[in-house]
PDB file of N, CA and C in Angstrom:
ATOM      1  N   UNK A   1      31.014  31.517 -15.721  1.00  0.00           N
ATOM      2  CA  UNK A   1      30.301  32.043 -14.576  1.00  0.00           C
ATOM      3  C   UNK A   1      31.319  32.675 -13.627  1.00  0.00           C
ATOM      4  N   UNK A   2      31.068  33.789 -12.777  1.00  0.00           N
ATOM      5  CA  UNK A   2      31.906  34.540 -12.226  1.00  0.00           C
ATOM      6  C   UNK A   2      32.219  33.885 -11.057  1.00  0.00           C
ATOM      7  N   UNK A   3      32.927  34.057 -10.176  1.00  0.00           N
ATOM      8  CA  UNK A   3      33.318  33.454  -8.923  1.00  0.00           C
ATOM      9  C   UNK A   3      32.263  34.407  -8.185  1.00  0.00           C
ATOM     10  N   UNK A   4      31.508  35.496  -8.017  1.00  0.00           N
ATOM     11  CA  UNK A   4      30.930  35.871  -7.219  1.00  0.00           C
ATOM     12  C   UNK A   4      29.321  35.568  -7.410  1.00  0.00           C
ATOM     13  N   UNK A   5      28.875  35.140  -8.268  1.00  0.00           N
ATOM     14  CA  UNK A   5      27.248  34.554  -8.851  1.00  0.00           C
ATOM     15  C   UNK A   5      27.448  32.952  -8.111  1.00  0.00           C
ATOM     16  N   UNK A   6      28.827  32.113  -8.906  1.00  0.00           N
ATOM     17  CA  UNK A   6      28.712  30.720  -7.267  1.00  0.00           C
ATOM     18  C   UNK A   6      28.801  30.958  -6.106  1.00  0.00           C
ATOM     19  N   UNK A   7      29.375  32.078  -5.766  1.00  0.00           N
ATOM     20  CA  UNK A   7      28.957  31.883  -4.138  1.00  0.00           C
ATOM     21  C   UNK A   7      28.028  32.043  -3.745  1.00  0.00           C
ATOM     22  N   UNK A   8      27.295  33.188  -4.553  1.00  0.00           N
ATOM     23  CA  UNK A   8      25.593  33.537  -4.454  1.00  0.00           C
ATOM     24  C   UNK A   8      24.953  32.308  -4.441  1.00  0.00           C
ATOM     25  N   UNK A   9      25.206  31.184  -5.537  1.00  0.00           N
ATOM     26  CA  UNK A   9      24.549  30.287  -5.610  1.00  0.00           C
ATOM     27  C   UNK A   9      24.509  29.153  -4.050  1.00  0.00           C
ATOM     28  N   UNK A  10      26.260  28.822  -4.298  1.00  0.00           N
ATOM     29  CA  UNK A  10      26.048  28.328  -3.023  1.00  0.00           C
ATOM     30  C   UNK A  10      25.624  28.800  -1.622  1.00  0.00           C
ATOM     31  N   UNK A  11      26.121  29.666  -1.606  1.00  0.00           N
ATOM     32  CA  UNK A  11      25.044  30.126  -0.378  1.00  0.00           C
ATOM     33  C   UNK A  11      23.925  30.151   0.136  1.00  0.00           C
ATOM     34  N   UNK A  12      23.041  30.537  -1.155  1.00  0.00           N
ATOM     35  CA  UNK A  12      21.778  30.229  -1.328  1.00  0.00           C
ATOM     36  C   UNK A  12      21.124  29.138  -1.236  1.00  0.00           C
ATOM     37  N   UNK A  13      21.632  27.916  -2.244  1.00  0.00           N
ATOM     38  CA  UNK A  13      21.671  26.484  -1.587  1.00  0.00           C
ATOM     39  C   UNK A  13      21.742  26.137   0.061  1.00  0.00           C
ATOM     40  N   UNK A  14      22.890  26.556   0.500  1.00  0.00           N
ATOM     41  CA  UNK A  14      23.000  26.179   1.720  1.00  0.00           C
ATOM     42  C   UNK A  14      22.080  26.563   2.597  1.00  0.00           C
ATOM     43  N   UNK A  15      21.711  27.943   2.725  1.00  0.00           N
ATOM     44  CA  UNK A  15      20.490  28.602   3.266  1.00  0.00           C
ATOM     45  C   UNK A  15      19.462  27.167   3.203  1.00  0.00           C
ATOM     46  N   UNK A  16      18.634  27.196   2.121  1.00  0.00           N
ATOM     47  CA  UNK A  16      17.614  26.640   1.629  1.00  0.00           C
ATOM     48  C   UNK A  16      17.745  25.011   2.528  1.00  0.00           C
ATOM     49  N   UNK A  17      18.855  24.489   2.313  1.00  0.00           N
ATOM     50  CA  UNK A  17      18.859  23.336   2.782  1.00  0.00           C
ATOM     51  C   UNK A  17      19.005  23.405   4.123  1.00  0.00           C
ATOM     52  N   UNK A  18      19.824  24.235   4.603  1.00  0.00           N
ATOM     53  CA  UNK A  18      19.571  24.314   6.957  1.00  0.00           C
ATOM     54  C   UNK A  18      17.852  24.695   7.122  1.00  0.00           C
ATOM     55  N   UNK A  19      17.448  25.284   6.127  1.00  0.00           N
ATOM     56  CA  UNK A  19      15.912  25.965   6.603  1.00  0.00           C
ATOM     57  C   UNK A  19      14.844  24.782   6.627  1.00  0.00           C
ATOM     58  N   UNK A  20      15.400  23.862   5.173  1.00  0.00           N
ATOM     59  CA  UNK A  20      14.499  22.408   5.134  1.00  0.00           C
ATOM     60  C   UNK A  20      14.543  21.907   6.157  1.00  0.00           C
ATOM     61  N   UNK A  21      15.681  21.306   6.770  1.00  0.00           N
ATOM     62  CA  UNK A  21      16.062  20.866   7.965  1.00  0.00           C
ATOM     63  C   UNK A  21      15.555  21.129   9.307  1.00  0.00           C
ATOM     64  N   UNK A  22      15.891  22.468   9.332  1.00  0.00           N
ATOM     65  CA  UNK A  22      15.125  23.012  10.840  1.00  0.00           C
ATOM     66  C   UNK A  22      13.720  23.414  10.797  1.00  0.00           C
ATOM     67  N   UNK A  23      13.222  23.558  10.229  1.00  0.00           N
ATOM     68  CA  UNK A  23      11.529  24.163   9.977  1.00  0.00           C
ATOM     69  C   UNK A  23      10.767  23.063  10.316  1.00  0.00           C
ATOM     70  N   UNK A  24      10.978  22.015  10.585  1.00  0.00           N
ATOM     71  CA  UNK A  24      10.565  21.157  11.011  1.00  0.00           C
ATOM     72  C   UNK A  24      10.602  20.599  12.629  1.00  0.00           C
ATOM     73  N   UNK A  25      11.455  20.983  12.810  1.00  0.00           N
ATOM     74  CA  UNK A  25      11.655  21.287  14.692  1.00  0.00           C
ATOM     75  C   UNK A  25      11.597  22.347  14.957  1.00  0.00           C
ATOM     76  N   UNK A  26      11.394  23.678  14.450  1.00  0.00           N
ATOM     77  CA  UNK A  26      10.728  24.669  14.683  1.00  0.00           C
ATOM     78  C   UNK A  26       8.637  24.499  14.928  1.00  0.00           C
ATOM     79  N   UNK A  27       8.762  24.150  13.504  1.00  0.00           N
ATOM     80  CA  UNK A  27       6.791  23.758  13.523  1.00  0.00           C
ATOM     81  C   UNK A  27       6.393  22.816  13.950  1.00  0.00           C
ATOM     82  N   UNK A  28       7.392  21.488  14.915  1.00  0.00           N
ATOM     83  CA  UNK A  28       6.555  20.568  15.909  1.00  0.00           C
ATOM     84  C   UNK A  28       7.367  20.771  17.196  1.00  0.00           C
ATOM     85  N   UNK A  29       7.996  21.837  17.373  1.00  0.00           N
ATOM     86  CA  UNK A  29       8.716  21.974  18.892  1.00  0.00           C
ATOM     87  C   UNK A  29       7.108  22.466  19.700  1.00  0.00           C
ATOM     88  N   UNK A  30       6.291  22.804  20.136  1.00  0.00           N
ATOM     89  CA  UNK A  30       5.501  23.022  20.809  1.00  0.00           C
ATOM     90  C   UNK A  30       4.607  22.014  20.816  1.00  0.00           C
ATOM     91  N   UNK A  31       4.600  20.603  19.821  1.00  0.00           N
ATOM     92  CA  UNK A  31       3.878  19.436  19.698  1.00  0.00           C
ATOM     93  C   UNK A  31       4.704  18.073  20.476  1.00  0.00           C
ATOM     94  N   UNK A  32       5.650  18.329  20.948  1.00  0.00           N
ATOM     95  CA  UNK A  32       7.128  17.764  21.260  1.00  0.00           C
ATOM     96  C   UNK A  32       6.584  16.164  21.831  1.00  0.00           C
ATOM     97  N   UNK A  33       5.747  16.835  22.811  1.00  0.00           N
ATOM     98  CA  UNK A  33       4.440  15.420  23.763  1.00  0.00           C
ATOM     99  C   UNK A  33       3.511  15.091  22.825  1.00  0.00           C
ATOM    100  N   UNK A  34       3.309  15.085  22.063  1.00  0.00           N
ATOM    101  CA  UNK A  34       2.320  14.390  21.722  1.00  0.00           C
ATOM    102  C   UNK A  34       2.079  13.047  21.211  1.00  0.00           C
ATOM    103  N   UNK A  35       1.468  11.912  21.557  1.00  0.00           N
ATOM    104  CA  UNK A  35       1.848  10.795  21.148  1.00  0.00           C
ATOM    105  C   UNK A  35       2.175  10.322  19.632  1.00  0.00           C
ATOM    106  N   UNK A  36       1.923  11.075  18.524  1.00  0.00           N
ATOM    107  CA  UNK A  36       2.067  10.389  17.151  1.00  0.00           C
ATOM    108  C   UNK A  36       3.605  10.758  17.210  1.00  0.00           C
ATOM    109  N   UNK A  37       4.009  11.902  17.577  1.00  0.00           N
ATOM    110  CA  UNK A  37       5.146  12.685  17.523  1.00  0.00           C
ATOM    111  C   UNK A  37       6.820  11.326  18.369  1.00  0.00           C
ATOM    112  N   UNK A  38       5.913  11.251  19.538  1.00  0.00           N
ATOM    113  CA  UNK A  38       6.739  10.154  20.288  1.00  0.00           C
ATOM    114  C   UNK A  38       6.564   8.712  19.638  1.00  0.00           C
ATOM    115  N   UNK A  39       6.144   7.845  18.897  1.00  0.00           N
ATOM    116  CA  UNK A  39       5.635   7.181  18.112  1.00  0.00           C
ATOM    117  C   UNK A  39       6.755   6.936  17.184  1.00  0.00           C
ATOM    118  N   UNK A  40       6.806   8.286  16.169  1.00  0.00           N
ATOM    119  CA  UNK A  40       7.454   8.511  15.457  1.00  0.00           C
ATOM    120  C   UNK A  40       9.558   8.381  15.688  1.00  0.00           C
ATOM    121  N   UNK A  41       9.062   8.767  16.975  1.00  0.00           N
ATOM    122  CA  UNK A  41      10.505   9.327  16.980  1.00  0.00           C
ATOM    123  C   UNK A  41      11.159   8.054  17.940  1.00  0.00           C
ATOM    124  N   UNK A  42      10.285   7.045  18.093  1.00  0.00           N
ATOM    125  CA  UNK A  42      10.690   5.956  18.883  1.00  0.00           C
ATOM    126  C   UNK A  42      11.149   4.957  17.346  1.00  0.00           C
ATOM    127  N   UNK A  43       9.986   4.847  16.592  1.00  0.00           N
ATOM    128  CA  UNK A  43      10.252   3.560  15.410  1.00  0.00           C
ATOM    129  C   UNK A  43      11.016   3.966  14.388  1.00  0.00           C
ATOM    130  N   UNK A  44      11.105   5.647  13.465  1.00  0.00           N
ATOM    131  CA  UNK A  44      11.025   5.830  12.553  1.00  0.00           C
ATOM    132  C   UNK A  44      12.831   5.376  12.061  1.00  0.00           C
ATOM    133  N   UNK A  45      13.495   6.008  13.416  1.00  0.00           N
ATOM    134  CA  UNK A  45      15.063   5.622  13.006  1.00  0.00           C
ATOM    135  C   UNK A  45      15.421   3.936  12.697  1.00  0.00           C
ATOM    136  N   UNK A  46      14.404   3.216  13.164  1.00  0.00           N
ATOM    137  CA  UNK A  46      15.208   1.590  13.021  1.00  0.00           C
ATOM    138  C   UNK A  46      14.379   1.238  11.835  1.00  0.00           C
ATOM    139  N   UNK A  47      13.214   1.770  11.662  1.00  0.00           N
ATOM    140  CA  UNK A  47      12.588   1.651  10.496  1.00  0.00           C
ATOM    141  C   UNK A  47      13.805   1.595   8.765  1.00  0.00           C
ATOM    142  N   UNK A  48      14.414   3.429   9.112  1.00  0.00           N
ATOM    143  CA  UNK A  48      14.907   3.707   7.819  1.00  0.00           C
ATOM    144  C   UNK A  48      15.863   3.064   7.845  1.00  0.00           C
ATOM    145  N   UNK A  49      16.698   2.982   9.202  1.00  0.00           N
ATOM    146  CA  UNK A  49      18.220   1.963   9.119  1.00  0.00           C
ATOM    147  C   UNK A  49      17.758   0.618   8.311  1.00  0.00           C
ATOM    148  N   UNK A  50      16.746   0.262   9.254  1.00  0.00           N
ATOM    149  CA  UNK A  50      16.305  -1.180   8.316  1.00  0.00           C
ATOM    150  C   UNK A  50      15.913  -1.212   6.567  1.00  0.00           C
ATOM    151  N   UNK A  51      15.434  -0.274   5.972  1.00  0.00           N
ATOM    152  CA  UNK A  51      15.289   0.246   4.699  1.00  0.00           C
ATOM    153  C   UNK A  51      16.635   0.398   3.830  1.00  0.00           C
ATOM    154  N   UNK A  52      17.858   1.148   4.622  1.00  0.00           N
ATOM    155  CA  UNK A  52      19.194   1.480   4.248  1.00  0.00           C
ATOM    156  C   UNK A  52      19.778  -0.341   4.412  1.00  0.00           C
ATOM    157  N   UNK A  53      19.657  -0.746   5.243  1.00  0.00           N
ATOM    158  CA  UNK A  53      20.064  -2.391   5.026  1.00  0.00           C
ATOM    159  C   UNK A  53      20.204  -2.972   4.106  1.00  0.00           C
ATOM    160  N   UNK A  54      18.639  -2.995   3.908  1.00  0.00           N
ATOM    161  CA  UNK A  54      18.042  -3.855   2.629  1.00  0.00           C
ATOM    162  C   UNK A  54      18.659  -2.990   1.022  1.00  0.00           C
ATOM    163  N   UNK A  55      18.433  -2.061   1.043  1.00  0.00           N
ATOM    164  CA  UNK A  55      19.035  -1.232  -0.074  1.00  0.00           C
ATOM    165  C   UNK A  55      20.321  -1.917  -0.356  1.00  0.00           C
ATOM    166  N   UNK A  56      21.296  -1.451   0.747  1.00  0.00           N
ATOM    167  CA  UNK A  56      22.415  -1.895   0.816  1.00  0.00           C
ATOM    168  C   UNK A  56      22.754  -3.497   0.290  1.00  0.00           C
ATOM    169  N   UNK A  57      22.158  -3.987   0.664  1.00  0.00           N
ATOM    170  CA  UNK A  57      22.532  -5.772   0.517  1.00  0.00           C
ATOM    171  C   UNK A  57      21.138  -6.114  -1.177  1.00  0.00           C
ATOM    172  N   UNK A  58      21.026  -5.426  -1.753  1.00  0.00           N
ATOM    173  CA  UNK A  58      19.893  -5.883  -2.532  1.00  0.00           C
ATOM    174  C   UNK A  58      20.181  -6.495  -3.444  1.00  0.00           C
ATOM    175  N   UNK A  59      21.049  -6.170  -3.710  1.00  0.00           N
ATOM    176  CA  UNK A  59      21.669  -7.432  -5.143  1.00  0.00           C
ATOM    177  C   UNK A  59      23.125  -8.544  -4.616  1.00  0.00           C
ATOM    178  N   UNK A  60      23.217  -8.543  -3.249  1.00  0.00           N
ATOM    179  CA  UNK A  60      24.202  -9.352  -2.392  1.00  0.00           C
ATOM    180  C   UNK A  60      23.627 -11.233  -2.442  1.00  0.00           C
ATOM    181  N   UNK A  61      24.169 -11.708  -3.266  1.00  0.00           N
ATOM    182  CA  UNK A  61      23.614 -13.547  -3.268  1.00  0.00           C
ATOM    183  C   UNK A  61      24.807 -14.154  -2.727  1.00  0.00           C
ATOM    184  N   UNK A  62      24.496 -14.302  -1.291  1.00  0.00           N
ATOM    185  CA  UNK A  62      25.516 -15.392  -0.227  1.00  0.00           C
ATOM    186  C   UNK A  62      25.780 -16.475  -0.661  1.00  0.00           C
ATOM    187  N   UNK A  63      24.749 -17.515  -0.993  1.00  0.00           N
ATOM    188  CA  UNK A  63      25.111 -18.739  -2.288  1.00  0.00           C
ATOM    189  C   UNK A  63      24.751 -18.550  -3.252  1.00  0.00           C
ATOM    190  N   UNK A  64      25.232 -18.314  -4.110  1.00  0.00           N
ATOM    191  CA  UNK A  64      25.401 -17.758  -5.463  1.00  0.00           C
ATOM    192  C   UNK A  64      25.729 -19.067  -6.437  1.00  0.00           C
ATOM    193  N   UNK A  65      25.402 -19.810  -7.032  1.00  0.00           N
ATOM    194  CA  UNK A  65      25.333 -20.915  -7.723  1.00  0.00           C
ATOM    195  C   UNK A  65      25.623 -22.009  -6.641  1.00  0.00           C
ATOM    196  N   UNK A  66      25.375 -22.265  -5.464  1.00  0.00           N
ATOM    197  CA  UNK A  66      25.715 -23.071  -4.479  1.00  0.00           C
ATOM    198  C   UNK A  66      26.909 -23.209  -3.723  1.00  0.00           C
ATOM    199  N   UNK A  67      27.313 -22.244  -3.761  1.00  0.00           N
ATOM    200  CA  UNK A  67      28.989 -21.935  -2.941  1.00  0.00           C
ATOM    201  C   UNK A  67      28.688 -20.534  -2.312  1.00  0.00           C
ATOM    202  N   UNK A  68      29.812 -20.088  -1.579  1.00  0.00           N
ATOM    203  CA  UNK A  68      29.731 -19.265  -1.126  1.00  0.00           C
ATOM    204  C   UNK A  68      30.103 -18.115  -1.692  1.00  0.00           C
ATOM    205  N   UNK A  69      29.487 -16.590  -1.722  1.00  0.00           N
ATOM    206  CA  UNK A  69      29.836 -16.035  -3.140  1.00  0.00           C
ATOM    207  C   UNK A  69      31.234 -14.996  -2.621  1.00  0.00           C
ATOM    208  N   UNK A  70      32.381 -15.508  -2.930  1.00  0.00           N
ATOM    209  CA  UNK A  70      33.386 -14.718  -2.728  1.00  0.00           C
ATOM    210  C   UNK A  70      34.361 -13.845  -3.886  1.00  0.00           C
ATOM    211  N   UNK A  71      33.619 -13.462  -4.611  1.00  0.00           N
ATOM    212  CA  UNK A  71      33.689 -12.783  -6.012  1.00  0.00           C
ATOM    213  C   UNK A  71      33.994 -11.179  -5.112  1.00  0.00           C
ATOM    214  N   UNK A  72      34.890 -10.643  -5.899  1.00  0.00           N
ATOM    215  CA  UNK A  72      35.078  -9.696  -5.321  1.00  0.00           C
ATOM    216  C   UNK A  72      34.283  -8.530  -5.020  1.00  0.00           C
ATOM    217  N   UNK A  73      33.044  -8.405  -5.549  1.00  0.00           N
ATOM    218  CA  UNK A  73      32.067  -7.386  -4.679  1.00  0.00           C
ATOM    219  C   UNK A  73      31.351  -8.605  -3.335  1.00  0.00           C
ATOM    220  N   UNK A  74      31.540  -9.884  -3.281  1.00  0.00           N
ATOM    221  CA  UNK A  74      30.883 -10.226  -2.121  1.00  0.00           C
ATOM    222  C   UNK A  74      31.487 -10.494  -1.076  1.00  0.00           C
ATOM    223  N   UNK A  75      33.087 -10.313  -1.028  1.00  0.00           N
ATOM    224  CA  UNK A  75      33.794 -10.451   0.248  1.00  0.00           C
ATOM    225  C   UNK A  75      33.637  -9.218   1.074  1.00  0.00           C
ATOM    226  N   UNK A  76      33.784  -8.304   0.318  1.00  0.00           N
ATOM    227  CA  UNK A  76      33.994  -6.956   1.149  1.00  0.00           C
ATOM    228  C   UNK A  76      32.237  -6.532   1.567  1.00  0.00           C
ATOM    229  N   UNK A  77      31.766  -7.027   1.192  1.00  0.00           N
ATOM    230  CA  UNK A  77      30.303  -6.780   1.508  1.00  0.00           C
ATOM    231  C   UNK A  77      29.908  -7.371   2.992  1.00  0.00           C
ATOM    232  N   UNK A  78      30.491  -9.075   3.225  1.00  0.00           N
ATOM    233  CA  UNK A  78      30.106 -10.201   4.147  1.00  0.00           C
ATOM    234  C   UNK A  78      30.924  -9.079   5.260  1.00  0.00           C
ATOM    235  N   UNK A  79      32.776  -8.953   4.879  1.00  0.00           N
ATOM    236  CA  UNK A  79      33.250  -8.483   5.830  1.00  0.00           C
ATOM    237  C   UNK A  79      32.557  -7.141   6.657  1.00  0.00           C
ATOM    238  N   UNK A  80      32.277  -6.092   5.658  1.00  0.00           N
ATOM    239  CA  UNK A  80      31.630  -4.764   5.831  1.00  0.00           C
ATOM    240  C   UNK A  80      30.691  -5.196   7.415  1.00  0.00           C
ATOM    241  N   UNK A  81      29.237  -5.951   6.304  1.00  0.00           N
ATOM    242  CA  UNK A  81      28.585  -6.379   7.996  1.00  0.00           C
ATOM    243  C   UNK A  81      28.656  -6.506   8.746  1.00  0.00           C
ATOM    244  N   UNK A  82      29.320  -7.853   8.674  1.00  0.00           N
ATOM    245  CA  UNK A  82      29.520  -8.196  10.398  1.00  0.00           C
ATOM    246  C   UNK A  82      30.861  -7.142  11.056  1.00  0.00           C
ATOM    247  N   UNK A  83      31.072  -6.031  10.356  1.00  0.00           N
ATOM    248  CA  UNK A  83      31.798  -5.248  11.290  1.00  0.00           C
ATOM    249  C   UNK A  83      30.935  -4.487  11.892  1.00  0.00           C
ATOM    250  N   UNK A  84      29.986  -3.964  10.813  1.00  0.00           N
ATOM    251  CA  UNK A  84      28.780  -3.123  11.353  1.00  0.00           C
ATOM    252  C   UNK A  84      27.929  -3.671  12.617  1.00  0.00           C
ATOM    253  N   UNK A  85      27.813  -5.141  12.415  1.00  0.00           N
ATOM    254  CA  UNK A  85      27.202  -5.576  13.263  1.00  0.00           C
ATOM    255  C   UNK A  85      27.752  -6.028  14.913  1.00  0.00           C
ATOM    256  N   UNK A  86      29.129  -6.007  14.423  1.00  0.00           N
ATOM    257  CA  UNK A  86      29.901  -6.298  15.753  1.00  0.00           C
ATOM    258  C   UNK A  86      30.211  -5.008  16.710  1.00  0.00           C
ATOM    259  N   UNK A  87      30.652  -4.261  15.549  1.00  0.00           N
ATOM    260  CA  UNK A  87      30.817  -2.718  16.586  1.00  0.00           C
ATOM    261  C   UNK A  87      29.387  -1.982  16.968  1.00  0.00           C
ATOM    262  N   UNK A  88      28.211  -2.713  16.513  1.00  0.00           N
ATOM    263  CA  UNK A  88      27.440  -1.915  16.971  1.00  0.00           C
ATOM    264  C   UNK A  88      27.080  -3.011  18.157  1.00  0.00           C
ATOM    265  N   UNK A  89      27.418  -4.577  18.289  1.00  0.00           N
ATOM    266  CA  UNK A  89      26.993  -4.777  19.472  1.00  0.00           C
ATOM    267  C   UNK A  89      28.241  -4.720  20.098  1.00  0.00           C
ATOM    268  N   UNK A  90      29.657  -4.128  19.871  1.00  0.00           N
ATOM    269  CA  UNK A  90      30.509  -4.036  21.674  1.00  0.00           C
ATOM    270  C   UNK A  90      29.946  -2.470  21.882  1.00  0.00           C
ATOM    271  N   UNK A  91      29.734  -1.519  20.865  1.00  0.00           N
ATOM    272  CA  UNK A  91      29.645  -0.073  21.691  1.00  0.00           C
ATOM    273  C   UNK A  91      28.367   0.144  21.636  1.00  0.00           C
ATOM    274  N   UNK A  92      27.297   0.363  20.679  1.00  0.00           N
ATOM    275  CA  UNK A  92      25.870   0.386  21.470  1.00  0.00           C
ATOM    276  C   UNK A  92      26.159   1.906  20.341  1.00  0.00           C
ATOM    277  N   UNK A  93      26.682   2.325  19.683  1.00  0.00           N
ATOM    278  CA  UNK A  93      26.719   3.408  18.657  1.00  0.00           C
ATOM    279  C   UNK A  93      26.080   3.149  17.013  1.00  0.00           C
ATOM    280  N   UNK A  94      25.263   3.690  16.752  1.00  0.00           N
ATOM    281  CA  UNK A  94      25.216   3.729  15.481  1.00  0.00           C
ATOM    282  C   UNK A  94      25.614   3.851  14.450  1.00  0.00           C
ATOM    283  N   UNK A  95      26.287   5.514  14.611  1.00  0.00           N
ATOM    284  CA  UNK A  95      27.173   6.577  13.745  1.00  0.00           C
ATOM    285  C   UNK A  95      28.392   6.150  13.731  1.00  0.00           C
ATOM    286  N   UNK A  96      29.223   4.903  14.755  1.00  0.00           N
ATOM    287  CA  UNK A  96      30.418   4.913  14.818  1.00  0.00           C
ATOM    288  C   UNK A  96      30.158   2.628  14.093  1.00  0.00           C
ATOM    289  N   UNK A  97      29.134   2.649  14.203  1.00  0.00           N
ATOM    290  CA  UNK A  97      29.271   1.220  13.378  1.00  0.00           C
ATOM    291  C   UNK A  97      29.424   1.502  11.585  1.00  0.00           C
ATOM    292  N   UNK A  98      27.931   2.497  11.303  1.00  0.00           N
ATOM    293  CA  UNK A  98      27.851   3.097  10.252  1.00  0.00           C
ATOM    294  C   UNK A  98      29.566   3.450   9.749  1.00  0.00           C
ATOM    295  N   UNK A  99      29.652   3.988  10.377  1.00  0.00           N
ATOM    296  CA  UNK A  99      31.465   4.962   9.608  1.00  0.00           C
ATOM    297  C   UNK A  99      32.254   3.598   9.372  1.00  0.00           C
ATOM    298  N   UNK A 100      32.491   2.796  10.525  1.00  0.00           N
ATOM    299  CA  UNK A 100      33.399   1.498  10.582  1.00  0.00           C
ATOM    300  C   UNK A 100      32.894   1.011   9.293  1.00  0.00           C
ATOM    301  N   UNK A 101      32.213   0.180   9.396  1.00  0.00           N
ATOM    302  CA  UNK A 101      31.770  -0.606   8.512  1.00  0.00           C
ATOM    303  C   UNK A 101      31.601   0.254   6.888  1.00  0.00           C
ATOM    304  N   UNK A 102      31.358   1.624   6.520  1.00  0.00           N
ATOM    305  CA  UNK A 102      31.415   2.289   5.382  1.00  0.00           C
ATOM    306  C   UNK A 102      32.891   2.184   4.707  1.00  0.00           C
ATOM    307  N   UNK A 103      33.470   2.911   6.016  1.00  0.00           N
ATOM    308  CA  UNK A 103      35.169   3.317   6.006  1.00  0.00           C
ATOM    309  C   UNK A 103      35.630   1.791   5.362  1.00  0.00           C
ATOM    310  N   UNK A 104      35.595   0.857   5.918  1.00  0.00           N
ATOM    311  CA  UNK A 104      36.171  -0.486   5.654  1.00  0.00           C
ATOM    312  C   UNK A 104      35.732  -1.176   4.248  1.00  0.00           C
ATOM    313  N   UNK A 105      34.434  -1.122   4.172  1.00  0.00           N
ATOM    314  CA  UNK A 105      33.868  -1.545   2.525  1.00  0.00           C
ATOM    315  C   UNK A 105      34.574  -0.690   1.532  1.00  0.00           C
ATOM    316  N   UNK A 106      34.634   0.403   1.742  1.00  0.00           N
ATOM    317  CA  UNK A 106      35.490   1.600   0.608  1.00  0.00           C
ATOM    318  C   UNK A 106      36.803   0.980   0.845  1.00  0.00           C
ATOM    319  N   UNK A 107      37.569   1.192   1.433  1.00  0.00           N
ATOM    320  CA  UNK A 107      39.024   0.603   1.937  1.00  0.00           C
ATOM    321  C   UNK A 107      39.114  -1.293   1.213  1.00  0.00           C
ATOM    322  N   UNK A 108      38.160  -1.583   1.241  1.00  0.00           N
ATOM    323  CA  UNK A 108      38.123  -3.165   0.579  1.00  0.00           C
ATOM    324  C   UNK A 108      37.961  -2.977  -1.017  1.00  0.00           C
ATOM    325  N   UNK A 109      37.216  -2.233  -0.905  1.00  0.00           N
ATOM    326  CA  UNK A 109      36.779  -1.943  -2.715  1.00  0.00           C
ATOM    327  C   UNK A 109      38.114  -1.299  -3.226  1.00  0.00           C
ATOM    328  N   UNK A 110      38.787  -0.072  -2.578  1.00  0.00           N
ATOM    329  CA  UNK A 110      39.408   0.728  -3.245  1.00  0.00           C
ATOM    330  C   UNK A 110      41.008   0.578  -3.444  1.00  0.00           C
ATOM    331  N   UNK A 111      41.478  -0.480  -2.603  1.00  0.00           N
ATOM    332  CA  UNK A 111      42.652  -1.505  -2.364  1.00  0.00           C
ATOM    333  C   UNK A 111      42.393  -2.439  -3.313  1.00  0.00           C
ATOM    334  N   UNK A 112      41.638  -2.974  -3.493  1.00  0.00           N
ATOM    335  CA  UNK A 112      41.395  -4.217  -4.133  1.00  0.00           C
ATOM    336  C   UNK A 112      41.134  -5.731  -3.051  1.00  0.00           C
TER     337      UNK A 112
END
């Protein structure tokens, strides 16, 4: 494939995906007040965080034959959390618990 048909491609991609994105605050920006809209935009973020949680921890067993499970996918997992959970209660940030706590599980996994 030529170097000038991938850029076509990617480009095109990229297009497609900012348009998914914004067409949607384009076609409810004049609905902005309306209560399902405010509703939405009050629950839906702690909703999916809470969804991404559970994902996250779904095959995680804390006592794991009656001990505590410190096998090496469950240390870096326990630690991961409660970083997530600590930096999100000293700063009150999401995006900067999220990164901490990502950054650090990779850094645990990828060290050993």
């Amino acid at each position: 494939m030529e170097t000038s048909t991938l850029l076509i491609f990617i480009v095109i991609s990229a297009l497609a995906t900012f348009a998914t994105r914004v067409l949607p605050f384009i076609a409810l920006s004049r609905h902005a007040d309306h209560p399902l809209i405010l509703h939405l935009g009050r629950y839906l973020p702690p909703a999916v965080m809470m969804i991404l949680v559970i994902y996250a921890l779904r095959d995680f067993r804390p006592l794991a034959e009656g001990h505590m499970n410190m096998t090496p996918n469950g240390l870096p997992v326990i630690i991961a959390s409660l970083t997530v959970v600590a930096m999100h209660l000293w700063r009150r940030n999401a995006l900067l618990s999220i990164v901490a706590g990502t950054g650090l599980y990779m850094l645990m996994v990828q060290l050993g």
